[in-house]
PDB file of N, CA and C in Angstrom:
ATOM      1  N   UNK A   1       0.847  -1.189   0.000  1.00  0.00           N
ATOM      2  CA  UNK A   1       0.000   0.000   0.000  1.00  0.00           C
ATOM      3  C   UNK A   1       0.886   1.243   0.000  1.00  0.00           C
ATOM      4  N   UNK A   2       0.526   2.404  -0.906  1.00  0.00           N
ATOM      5  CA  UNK A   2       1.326   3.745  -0.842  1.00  0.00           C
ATOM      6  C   UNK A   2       0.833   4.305   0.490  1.00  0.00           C
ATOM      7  N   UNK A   3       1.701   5.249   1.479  1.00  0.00           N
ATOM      8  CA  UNK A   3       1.440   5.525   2.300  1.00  0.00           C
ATOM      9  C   UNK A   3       0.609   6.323   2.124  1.00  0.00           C
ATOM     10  N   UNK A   4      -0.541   6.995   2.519  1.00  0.00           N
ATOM     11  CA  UNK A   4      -1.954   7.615   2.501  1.00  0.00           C
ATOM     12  C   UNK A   4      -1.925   9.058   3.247  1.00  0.00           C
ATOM     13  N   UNK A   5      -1.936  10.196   2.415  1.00  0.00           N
ATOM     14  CA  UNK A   5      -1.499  11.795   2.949  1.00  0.00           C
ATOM     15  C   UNK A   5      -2.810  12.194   3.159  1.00  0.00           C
ATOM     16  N   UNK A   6      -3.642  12.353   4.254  1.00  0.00           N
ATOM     17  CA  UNK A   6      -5.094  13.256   4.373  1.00  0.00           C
ATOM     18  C   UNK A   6      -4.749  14.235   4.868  1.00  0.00           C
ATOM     19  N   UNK A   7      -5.703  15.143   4.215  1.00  0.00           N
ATOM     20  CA  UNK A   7      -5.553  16.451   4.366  1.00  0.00           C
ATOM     21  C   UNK A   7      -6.821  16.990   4.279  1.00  0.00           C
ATOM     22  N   UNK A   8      -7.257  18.128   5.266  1.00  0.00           N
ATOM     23  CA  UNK A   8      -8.237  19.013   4.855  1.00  0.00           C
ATOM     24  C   UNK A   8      -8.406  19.825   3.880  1.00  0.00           C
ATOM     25  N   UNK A   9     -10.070  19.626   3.258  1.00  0.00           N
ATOM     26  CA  UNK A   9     -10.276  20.263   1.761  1.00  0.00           C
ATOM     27  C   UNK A   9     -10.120  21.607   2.948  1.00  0.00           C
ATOM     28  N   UNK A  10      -9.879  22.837   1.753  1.00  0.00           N
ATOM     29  CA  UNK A  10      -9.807  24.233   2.434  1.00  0.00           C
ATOM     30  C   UNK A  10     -10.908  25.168   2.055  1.00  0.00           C
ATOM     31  N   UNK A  11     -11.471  25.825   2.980  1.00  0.00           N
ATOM     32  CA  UNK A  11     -12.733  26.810   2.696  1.00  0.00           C
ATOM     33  C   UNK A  11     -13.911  25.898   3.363  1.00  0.00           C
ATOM     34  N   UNK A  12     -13.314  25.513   4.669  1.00  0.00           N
ATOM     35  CA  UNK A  12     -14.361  25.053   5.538  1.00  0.00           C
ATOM     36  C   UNK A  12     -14.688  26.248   6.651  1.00  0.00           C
ATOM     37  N   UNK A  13     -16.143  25.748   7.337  1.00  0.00           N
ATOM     38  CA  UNK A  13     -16.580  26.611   8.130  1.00  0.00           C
ATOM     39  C   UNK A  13     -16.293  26.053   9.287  1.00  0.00           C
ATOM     40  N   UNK A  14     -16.130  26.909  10.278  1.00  0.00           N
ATOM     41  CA  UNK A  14     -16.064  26.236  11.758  1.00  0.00           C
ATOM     42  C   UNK A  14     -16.591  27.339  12.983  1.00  0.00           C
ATOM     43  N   UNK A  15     -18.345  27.548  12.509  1.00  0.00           N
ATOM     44  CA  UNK A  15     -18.740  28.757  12.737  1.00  0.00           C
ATOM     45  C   UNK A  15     -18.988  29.529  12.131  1.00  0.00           C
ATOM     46  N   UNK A  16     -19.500  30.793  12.710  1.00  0.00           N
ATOM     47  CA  UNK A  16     -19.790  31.747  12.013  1.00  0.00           C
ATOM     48  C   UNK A  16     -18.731  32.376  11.123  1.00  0.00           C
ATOM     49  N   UNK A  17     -18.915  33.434  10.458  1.00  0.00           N
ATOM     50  CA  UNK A  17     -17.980  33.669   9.499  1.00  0.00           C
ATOM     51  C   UNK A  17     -17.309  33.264   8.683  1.00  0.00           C
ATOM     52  N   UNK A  18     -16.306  34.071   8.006  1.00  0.00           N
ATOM     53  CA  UNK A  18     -15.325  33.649   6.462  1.00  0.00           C
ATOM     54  C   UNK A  18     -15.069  32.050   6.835  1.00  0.00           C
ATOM     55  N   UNK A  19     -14.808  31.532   5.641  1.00  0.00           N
ATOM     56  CA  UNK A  19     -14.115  30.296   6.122  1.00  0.00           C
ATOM     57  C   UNK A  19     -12.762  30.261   5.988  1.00  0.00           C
ATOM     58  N   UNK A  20     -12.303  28.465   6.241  1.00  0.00           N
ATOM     59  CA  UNK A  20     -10.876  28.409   7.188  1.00  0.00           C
ATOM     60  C   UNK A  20     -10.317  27.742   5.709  1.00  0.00           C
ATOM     61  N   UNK A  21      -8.564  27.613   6.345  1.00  0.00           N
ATOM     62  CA  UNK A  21      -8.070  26.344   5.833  1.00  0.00           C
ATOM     63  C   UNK A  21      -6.970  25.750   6.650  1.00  0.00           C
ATOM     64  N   UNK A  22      -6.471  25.111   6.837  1.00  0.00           N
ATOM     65  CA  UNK A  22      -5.707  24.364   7.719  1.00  0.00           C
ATOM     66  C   UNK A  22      -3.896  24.905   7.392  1.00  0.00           C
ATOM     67  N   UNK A  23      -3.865  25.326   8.070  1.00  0.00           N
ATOM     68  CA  UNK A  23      -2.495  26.414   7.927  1.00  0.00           C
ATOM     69  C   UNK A  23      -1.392  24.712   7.823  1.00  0.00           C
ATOM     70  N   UNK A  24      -1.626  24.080   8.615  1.00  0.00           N
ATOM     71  CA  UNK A  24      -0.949  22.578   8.724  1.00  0.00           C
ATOM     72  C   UNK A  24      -0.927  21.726   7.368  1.00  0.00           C
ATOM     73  N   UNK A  25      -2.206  21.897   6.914  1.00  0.00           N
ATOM     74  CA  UNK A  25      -2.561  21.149   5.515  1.00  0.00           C
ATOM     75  C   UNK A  25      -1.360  21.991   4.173  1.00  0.00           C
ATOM     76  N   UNK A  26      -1.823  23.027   4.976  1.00  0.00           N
ATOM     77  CA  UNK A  26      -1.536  24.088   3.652  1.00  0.00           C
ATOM     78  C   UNK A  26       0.382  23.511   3.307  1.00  0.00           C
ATOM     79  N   UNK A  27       0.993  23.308   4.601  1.00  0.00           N
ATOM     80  CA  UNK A  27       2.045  22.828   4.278  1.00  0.00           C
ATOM     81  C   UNK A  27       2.539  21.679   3.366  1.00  0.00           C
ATOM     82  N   UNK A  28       1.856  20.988   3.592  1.00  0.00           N
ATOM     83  CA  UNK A  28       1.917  19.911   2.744  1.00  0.00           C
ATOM     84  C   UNK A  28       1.598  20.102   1.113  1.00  0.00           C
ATOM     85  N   UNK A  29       0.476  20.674   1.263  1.00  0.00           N
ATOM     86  CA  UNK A  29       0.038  21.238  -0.238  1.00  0.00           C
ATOM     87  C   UNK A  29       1.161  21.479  -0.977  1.00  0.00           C
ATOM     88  N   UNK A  30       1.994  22.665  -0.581  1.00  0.00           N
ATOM     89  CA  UNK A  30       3.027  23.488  -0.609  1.00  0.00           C
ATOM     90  C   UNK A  30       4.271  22.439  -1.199  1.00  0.00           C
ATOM     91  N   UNK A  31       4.650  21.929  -0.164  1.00  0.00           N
ATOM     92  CA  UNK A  31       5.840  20.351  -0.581  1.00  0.00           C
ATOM     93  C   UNK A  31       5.337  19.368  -1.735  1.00  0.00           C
ATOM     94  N   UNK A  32       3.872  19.172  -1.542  1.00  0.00           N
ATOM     95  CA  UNK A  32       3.717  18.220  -3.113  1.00  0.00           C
ATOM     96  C   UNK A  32       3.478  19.377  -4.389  1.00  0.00           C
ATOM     97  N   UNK A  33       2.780  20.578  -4.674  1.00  0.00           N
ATOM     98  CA  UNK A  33       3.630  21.528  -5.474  1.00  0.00           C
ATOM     99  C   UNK A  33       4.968  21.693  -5.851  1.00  0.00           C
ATOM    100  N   UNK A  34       6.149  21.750  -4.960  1.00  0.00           N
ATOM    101  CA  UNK A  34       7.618  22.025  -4.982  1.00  0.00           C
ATOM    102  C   UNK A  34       7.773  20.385  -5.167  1.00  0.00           C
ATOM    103  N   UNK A  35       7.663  19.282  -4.641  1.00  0.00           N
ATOM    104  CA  UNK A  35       8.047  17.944  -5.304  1.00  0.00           C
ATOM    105  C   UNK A  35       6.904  17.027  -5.787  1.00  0.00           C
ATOM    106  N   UNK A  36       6.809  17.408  -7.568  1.00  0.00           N
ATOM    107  CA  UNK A  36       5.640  16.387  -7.398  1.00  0.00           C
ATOM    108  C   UNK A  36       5.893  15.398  -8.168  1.00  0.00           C
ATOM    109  N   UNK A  37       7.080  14.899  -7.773  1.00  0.00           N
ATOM    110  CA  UNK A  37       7.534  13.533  -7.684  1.00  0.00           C
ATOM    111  C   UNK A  37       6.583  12.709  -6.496  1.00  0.00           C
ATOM    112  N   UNK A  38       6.304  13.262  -5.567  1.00  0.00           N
ATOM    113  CA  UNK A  38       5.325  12.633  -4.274  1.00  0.00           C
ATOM    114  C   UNK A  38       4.415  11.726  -5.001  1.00  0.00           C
ATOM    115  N   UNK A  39       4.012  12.558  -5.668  1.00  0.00           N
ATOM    116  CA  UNK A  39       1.920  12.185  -6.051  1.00  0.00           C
ATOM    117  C   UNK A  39       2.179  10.508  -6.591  1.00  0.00           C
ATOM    118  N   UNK A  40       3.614  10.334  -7.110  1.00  0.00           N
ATOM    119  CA  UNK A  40       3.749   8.507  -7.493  1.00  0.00           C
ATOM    120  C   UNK A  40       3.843   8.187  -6.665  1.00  0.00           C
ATOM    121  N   UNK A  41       4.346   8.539  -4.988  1.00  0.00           N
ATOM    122  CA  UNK A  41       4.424   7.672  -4.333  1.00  0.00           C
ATOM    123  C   UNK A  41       3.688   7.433  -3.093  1.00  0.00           C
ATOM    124  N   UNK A  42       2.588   8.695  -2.838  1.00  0.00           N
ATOM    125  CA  UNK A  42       1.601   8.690  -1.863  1.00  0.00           C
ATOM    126  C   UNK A  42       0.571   8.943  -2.406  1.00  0.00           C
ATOM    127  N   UNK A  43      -0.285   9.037  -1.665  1.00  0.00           N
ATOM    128  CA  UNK A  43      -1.619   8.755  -2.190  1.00  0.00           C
ATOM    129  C   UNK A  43      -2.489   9.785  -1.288  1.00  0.00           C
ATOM    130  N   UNK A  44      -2.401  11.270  -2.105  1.00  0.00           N
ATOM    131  CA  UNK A  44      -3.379  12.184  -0.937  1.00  0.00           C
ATOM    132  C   UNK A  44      -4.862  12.033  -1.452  1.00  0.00           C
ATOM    133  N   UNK A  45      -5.171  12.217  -0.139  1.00  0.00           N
ATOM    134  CA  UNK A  45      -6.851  11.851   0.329  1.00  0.00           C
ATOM    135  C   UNK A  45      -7.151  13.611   1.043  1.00  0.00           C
ATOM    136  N   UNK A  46      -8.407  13.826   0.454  1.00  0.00           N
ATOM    137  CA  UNK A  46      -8.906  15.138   1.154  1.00  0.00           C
ATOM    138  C   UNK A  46     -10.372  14.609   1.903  1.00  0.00           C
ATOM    139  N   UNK A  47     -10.211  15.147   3.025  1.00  0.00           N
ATOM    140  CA  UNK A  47     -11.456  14.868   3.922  1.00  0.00           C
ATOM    141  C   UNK A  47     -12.183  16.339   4.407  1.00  0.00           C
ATOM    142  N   UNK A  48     -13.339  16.079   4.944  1.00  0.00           N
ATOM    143  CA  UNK A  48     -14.548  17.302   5.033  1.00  0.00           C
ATOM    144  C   UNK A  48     -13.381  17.539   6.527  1.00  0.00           C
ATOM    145  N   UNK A  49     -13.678  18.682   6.983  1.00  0.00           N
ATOM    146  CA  UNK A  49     -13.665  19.242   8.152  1.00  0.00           C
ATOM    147  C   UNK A  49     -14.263  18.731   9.400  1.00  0.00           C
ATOM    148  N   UNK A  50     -15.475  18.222   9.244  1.00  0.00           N
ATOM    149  CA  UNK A  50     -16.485  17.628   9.771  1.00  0.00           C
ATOM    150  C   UNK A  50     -16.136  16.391  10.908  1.00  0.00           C
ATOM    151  N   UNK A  51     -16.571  16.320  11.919  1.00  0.00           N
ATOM    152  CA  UNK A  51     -16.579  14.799  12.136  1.00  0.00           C
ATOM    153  C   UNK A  51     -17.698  14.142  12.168  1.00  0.00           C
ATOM    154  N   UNK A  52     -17.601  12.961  12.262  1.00  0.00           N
ATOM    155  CA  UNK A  52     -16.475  11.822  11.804  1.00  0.00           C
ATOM    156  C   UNK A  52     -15.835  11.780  10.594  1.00  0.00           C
ATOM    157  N   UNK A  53     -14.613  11.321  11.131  1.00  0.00           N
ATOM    158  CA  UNK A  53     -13.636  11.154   9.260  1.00  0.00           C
ATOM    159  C   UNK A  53     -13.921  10.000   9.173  1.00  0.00           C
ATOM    160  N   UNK A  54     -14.885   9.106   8.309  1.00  0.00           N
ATOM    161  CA  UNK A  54     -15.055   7.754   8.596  1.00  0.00           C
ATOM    162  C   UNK A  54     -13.588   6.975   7.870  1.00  0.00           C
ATOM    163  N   UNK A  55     -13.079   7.740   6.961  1.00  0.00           N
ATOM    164  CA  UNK A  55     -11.861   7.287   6.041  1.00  0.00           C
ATOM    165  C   UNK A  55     -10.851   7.114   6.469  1.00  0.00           C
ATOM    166  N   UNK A  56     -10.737   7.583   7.808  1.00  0.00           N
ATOM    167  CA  UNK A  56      -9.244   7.945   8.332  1.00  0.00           C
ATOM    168  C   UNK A  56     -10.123   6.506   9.544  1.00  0.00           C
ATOM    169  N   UNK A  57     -10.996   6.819  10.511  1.00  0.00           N
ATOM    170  CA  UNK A  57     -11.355   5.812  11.698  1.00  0.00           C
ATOM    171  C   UNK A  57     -11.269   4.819  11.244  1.00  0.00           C
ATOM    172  N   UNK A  58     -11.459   4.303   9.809  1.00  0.00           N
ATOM    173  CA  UNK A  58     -11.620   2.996   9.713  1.00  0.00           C
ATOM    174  C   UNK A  58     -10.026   2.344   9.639  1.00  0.00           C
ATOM    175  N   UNK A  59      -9.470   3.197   9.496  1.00  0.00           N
ATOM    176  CA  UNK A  59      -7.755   2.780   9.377  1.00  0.00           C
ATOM    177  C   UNK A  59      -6.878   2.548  10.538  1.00  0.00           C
ATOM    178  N   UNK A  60      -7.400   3.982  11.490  1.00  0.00           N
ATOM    179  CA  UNK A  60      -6.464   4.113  12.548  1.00  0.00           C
ATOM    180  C   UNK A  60      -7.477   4.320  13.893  1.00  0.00           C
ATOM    181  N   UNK A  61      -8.404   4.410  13.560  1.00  0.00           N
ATOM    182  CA  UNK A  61      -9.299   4.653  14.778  1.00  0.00           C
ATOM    183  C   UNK A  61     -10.202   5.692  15.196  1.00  0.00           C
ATOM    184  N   UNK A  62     -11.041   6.260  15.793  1.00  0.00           N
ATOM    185  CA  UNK A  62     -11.681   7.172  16.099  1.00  0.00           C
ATOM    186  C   UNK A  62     -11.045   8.419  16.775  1.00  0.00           C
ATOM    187  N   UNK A  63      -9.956   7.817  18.022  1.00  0.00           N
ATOM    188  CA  UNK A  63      -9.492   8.990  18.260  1.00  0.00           C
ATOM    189  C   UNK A  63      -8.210   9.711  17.908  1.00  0.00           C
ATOM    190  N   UNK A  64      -7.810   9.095  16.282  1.00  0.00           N
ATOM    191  CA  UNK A  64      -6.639   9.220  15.529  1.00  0.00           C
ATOM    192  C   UNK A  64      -6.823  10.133  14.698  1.00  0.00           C
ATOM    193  N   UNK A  65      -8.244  11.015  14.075  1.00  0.00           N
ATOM    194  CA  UNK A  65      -8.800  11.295  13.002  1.00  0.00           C
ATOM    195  C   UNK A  65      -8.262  13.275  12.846  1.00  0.00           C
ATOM    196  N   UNK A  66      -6.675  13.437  13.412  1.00  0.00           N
ATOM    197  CA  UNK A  66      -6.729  14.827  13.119  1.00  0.00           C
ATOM    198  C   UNK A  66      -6.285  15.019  12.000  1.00  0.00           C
ATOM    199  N   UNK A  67      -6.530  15.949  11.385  1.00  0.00           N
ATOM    200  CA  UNK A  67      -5.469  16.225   9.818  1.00  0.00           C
ATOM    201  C   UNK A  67      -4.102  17.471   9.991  1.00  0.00           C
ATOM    202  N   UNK A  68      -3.271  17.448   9.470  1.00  0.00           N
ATOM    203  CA  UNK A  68      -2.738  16.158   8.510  1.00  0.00           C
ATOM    204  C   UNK A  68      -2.277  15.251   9.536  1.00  0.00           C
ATOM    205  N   UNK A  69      -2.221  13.611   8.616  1.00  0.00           N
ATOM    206  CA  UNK A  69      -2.046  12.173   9.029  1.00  0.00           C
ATOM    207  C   UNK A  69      -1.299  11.755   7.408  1.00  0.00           C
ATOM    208  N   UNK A  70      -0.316  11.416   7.924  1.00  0.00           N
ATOM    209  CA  UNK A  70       0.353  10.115   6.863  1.00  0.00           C
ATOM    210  C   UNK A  70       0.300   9.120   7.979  1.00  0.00           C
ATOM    211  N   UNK A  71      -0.515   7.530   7.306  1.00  0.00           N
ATOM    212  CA  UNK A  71      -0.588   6.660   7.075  1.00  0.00           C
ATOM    213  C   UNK A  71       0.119   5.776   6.237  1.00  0.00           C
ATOM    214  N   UNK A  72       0.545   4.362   6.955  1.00  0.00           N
ATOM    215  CA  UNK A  72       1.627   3.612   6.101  1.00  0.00           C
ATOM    216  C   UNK A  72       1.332   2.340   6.757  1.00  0.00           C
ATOM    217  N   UNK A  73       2.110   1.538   5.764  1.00  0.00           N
ATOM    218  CA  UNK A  73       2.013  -0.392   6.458  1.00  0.00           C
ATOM    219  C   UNK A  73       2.739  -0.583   7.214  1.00  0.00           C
ATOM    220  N   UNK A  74       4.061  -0.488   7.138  1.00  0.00           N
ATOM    221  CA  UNK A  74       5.249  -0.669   7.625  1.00  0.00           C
ATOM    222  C   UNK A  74       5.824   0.348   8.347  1.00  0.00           C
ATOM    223  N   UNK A  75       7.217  -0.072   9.165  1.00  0.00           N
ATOM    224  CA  UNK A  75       7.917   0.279  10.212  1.00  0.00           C
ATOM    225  C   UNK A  75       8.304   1.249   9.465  1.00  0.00           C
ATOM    226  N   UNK A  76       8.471   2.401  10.355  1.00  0.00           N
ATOM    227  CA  UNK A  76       9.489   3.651   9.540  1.00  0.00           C
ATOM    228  C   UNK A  76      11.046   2.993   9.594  1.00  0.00           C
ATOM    229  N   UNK A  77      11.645   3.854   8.684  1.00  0.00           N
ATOM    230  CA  UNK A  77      13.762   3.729   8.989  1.00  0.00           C
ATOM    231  C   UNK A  77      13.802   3.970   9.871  1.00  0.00           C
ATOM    232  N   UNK A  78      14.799   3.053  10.764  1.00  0.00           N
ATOM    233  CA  UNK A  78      15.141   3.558  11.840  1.00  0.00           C
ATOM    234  C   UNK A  78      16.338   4.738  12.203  1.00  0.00           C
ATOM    235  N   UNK A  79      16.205   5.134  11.071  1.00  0.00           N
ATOM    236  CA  UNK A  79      17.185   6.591  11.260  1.00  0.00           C
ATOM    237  C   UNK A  79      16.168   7.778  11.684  1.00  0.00           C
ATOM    238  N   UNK A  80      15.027   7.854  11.254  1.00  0.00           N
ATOM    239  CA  UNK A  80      13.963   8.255  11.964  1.00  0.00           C
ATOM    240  C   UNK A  80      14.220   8.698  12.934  1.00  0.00           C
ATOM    241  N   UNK A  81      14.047  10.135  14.186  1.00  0.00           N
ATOM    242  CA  UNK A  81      14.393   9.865  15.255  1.00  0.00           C
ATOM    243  C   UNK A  81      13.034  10.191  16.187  1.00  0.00           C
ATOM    244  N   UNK A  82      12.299   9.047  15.612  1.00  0.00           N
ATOM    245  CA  UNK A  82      10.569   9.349  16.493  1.00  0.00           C
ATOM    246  C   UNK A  82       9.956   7.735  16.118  1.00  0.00           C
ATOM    247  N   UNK A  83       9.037   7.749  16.657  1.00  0.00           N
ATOM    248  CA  UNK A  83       8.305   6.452  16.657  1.00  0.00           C
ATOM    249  C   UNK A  83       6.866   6.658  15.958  1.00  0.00           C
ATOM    250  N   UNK A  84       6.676   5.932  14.997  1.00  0.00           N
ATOM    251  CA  UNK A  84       5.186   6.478  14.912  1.00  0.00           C
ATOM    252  C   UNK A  84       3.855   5.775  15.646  1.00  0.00           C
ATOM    253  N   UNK A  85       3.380   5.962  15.860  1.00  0.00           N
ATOM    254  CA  UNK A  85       2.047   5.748  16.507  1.00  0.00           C
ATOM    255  C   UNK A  85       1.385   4.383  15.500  1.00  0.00           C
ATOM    256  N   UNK A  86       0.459   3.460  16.096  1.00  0.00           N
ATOM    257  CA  UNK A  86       0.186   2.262  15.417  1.00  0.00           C
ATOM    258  C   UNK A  86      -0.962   2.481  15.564  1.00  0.00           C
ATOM    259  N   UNK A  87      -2.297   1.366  15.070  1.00  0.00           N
ATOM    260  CA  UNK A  87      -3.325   1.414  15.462  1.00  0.00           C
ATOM    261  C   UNK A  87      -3.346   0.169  14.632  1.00  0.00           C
ATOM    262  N   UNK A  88      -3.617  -0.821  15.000  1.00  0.00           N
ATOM    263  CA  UNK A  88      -3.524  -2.240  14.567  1.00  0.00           C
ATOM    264  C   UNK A  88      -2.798  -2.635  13.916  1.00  0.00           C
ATOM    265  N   UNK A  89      -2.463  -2.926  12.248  1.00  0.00           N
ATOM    266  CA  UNK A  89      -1.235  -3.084  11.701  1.00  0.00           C
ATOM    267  C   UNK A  89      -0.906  -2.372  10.812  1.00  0.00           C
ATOM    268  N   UNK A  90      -1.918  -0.638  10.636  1.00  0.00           N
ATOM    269  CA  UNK A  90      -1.100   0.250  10.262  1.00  0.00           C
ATOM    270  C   UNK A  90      -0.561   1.476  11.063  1.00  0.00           C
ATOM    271  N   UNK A  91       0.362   2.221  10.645  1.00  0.00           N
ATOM    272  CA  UNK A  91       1.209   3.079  11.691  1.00  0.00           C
ATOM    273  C   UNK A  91       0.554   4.456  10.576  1.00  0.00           C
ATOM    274  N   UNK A  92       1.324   5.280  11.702  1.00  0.00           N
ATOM    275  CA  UNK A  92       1.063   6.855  11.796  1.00  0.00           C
ATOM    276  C   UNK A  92       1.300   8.181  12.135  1.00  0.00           C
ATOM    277  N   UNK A  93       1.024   9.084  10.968  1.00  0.00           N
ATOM    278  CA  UNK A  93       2.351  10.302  11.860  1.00  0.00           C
ATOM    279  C   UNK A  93       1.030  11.056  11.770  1.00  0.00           C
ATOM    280  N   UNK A  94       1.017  12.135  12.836  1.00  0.00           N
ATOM    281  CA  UNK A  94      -0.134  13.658  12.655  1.00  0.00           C
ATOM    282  C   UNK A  94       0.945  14.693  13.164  1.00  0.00           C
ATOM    283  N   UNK A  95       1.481  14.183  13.536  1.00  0.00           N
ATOM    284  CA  UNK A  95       2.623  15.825  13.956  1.00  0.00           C
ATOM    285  C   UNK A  95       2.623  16.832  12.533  1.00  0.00           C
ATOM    286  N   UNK A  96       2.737  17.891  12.361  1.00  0.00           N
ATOM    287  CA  UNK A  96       3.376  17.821  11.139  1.00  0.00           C
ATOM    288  C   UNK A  96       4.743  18.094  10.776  1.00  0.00           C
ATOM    289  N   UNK A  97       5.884  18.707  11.562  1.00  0.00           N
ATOM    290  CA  UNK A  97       7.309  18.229  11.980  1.00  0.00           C
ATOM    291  C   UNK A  97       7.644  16.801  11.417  1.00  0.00           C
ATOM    292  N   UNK A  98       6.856  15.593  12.334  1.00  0.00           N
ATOM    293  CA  UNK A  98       6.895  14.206  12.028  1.00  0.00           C
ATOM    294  C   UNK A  98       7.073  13.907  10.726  1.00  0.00           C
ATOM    295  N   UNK A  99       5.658  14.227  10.106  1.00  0.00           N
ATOM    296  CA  UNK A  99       5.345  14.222   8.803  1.00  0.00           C
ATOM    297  C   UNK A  99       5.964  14.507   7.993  1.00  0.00           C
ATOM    298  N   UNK A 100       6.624  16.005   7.603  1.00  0.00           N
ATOM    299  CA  UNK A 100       7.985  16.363   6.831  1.00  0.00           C
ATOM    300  C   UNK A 100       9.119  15.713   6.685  1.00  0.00           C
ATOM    301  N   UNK A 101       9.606  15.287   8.465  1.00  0.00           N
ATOM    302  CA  UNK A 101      10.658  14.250   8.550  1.00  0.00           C
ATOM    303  C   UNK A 101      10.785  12.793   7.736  1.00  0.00           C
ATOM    304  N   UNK A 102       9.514  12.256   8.037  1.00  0.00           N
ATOM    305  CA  UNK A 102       9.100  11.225   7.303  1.00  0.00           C
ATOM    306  C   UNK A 102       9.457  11.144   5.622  1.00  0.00           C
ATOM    307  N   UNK A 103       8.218  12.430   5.016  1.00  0.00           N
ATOM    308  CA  UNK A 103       8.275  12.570   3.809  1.00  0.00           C
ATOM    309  C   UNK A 103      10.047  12.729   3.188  1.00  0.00           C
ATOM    310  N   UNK A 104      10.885  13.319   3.962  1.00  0.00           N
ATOM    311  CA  UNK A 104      12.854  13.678   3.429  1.00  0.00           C
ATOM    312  C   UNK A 104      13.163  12.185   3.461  1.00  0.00           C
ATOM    313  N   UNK A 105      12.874  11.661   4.833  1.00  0.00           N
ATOM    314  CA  UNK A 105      13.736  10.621   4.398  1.00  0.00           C
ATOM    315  C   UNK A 105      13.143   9.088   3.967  1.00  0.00           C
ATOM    316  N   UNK A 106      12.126   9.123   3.886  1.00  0.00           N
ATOM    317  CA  UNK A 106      11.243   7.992   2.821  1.00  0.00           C
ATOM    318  C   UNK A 106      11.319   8.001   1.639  1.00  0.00           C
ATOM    319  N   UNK A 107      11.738   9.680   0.763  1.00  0.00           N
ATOM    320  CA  UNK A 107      11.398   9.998  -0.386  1.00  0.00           C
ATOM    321  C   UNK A 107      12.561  10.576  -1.230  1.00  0.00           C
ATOM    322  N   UNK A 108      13.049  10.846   0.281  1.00  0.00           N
ATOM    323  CA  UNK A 108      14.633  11.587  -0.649  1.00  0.00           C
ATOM    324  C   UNK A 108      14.378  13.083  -1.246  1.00  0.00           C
ATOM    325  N   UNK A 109      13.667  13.622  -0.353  1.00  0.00           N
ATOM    326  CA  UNK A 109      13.460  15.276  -0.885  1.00  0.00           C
ATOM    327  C   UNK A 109      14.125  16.288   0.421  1.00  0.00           C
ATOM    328  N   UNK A 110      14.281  17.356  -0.060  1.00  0.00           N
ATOM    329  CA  UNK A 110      14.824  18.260   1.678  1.00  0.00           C
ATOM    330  C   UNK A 110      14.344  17.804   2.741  1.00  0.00           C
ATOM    331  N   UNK A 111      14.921  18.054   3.627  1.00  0.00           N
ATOM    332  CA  UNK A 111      14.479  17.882   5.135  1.00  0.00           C
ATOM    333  C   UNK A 111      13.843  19.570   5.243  1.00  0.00           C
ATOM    334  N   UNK A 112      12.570  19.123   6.459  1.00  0.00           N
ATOM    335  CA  UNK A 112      12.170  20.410   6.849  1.00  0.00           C
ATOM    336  C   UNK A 112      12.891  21.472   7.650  1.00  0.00           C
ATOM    337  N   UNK A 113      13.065  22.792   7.516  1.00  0.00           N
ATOM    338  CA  UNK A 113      13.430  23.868   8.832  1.00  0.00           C
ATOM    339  C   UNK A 113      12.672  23.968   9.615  1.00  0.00           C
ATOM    340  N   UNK A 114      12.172  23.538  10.780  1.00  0.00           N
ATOM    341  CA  UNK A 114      10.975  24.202  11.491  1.00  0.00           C
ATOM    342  C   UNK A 114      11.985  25.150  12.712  1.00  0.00           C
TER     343      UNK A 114
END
């Protein structure tokens, strides 16, 4: 399985007024623009704002469902210097630090500055 990038669609409401977009998401957006070498090797998924994410619970669980989430089968490298989170026998990053880290050295693109 390609590891699985969800992300919030943008120009959601959360309340009254203008709507939002996920300043977190937006990062990612941003990195598969600048490498889109990615798009062969993950597989982004956009989800409502809304809960339930039924797309994401059915993978990792109910109380796993924040965005952004990369999803994967397997163990990260252990050059990695974090653990990802499991939820039966697939694993998981929501940090988004994590996530960047992940994406450099899974993919072979920059590492993030945060």
């Amino acid at each position: 399985m390609q590891p699985l990038l969800y992300l919030l669609k943008p120009g959601f409401y959360d309340g009254p007024g203008d709507p939002y977009y996920c300043p977190y998401c937006m990062i990612f957006e941003g990195v598969l623009k600048t490498y889109p070498q990615l798009k062969d090797s993950l597989k982004v998924c956009y989800v409502s704002f809304e809960k339930p994410r039924k797309e994401i619970i059915d993978l990792i669980g109910e109380e796993n469902q924040s965005c952004p989430v990369i999803i994967f089968d397997h163990p990260m490298d252990p050059s990695i210097p974090f653990k990802a989170k499991k939820h039966g026998n697939k694993f998981f990053l929501n940090e988004p630090e994590e996530i960047g880290i992940y994406l450099s050295k899974e993919f072979k693109i920059p590492r993030p500055h945060f």
